[in-house]
Protein backbone atom coordinates (compact mmCIF):
# COMPACT_ATOMS: atom_id res chain seq x y z
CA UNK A 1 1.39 0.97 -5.00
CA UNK A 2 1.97 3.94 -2.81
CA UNK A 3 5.18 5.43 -2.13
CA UNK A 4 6.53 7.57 0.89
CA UNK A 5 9.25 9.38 0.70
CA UNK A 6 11.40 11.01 3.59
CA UNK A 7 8.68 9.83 6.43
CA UNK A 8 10.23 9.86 9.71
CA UNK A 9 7.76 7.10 10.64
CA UNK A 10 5.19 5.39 9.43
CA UNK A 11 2.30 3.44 10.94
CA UNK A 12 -0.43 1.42 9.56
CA UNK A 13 -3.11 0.42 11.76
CA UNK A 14 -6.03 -2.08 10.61
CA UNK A 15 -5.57 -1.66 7.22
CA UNK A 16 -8.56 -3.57 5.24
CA UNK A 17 -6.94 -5.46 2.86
CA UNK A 18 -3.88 -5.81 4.69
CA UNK A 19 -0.67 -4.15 3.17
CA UNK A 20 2.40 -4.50 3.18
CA UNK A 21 5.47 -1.82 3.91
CA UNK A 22 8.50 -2.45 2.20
CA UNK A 23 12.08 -1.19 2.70
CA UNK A 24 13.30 0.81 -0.45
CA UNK A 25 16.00 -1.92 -0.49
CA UNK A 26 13.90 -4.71 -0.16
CA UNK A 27 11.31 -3.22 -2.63
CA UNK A 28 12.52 -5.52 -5.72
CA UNK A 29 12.98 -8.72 -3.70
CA UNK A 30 9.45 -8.61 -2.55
CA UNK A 31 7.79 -7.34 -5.30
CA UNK A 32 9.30 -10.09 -8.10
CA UNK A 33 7.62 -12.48 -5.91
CA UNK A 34 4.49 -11.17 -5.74
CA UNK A 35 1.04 -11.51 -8.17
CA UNK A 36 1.21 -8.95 -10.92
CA UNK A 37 -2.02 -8.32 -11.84
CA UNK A 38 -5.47 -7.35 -9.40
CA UNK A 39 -8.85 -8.63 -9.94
CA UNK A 40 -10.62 -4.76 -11.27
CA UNK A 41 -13.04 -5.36 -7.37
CA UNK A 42 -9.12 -5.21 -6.10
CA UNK A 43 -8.15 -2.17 -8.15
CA UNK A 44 -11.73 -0.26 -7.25
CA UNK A 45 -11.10 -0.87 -3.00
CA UNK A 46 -7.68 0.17 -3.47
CA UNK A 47 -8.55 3.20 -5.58
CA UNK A 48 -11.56 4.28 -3.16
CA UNK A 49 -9.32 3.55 -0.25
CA UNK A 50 -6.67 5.75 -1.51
CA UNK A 51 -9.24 8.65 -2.63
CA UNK A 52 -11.01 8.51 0.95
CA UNK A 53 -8.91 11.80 3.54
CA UNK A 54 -9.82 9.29 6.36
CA UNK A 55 -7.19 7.09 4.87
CA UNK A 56 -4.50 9.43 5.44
CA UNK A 57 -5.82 11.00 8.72
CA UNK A 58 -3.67 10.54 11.39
């Protein structure tokens, strides 16, 4: 999970997986519905995706 706080906007563009944004006030709704647990090939993509600057370049 990552969290933004305060953004004035926020745009995801060809995001491989695809996430998903989530209103603050929708964030429990959504989530109890969802998977808990990631396969550790999952957990690695999402970890190197997160670690990579490009990923956060705007």
């Amino acid at each position: 999970m990552i969290s933004v706080v305060h953004a004035v906007k926020l745009t995801v563009k060809n995001a491989d997986p695809p996430v998903l944004v989530v209103a603050v006030e929708d964030l429990d709704r959504i989530l109890s519905g969802l998977t808990p647990t990631l396969e550790p090939a999952q957990i690695a993509h999402i970890y190197g995706a997160a670690r990579d600057a490009r990923t956060w370049a705007a």
